[in-house]
Protein backbone atom coordinates (compact mmCIF):
# COMPACT_ATOMS: atom_id res chain seq x y z
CA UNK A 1 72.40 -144.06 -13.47
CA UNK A 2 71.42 -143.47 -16.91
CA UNK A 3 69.00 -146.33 -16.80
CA UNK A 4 66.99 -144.02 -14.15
CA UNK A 5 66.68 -140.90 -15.85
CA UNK A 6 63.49 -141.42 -17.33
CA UNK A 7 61.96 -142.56 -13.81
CA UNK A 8 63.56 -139.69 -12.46
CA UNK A 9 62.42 -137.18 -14.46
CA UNK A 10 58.86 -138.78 -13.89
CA UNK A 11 59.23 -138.94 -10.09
CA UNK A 12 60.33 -134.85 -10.29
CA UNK A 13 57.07 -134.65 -12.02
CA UNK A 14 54.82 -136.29 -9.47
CA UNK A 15 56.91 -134.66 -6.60
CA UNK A 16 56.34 -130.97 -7.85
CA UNK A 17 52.72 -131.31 -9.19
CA UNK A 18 50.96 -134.04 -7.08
CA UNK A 19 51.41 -132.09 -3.64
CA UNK A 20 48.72 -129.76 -4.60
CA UNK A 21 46.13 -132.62 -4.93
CA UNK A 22 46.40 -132.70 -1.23
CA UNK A 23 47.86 -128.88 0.04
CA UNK A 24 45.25 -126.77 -2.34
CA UNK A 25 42.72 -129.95 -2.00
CA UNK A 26 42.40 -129.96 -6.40
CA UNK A 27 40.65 -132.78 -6.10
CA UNK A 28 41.74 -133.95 -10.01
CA UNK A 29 42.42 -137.96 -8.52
CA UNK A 30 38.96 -137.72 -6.79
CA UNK A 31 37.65 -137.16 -10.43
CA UNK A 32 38.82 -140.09 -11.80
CA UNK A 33 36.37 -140.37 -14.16
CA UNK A 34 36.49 -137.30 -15.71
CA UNK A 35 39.92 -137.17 -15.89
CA UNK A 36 40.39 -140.46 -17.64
CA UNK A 37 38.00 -139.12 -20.05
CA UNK A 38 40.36 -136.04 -20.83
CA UNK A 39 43.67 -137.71 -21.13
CA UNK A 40 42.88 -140.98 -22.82
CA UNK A 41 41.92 -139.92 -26.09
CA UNK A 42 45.44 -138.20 -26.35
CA UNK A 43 47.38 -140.56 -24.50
CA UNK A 44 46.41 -143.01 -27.28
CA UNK A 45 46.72 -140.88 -30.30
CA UNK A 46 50.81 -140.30 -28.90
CA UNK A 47 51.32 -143.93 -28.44
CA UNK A 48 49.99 -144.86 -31.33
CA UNK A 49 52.44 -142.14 -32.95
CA UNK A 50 55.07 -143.52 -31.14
CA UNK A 51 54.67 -146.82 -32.11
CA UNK A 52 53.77 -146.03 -35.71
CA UNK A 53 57.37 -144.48 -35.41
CA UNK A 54 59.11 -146.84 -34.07
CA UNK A 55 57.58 -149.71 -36.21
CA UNK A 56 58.93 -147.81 -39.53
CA UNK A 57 62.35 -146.94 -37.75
CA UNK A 58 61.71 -142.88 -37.66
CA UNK A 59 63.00 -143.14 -33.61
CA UNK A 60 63.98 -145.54 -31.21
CA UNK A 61 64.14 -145.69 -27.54
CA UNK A 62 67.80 -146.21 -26.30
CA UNK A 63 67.81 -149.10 -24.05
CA UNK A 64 70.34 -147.88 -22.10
CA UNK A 65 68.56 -145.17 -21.06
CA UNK A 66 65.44 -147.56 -19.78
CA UNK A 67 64.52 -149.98 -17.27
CA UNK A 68 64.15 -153.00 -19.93
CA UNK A 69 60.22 -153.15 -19.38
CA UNK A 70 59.04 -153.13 -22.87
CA UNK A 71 55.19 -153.25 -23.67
CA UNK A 72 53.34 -153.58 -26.46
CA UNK A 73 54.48 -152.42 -30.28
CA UNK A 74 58.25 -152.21 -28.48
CA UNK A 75 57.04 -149.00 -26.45
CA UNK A 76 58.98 -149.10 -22.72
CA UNK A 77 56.87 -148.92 -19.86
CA UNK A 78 58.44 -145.29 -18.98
CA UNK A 79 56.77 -143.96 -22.10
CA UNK A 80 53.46 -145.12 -21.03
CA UNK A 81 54.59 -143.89 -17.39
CA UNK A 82 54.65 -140.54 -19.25
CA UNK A 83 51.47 -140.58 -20.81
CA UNK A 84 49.67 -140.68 -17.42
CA UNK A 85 51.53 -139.05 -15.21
CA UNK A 86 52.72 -135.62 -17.09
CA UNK A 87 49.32 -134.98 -18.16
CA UNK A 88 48.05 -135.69 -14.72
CA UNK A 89 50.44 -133.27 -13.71
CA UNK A 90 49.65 -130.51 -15.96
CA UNK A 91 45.97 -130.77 -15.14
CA UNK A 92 46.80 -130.58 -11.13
CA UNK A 93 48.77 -127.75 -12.04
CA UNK A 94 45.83 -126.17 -13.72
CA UNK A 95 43.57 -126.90 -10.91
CA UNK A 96 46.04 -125.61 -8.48
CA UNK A 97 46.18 -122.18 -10.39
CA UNK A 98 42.77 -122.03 -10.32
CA UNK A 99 42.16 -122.75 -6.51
CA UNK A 100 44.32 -120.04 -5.80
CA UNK A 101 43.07 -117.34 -8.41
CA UNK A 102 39.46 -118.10 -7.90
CA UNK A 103 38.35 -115.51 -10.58
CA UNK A 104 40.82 -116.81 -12.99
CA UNK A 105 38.84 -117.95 -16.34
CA UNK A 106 39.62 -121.39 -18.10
CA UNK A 107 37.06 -121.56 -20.34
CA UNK A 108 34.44 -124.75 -18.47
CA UNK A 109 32.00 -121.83 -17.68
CA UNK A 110 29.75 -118.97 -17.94
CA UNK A 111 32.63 -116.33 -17.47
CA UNK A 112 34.16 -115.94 -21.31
């Protein structure tokens, strides 16, 4: 069971976040464009942290705690799972706030 935790924390993520791309109609995954343009640049600067890390031994991901898909610079597919789908998440979550409290300010307009 350990060997799922990682995947199952990610499917809790996409299970209480992605419902409100279609209930509150977000529309973040219909914006693909713009939202690959917001989480790339971060999703590489973390895996290139993570694998400057684990390259010079300052953490390691416990293999019994993963699937055994390892991609490049020994980084496991679940931490590249993570990169796209938490942030995806967050920003659905975001979007979902603001569909419901229309006059809510985020800071992408003329109302600061």
């Amino acid at each position: 069971m350990t060997k799922w935790g990682y995947v199952a924390m990610l499917a809790f993520t996409v299970v209480g976040s992605f419902w409100l791309e279609i209930a509150l109609k977000v529309g973040v995954l219909r914006r693909i464009k713009r939202l690959t343009l917001s989480l790339l640049p971060v999703a590489l600067i973390f895996l290139t942290w993570d694998a400057y890390a684990v390259a010079h031994k300052h953490w390691r991901f416990d293999k019994n705690q993963m699937l055994g898909f390892v991609g490049s610079f020994q980084i496991p597919l679940e931490e590249y799972l993570f990169f796209i789908i938490v942030p995806i998440a967050c920003v659905m979550t975001l979007e979902g706030v603001r569909r419901v409290k229309k006059h809510w300010p985020v800071g992408d307009g003329d109302e600061l």
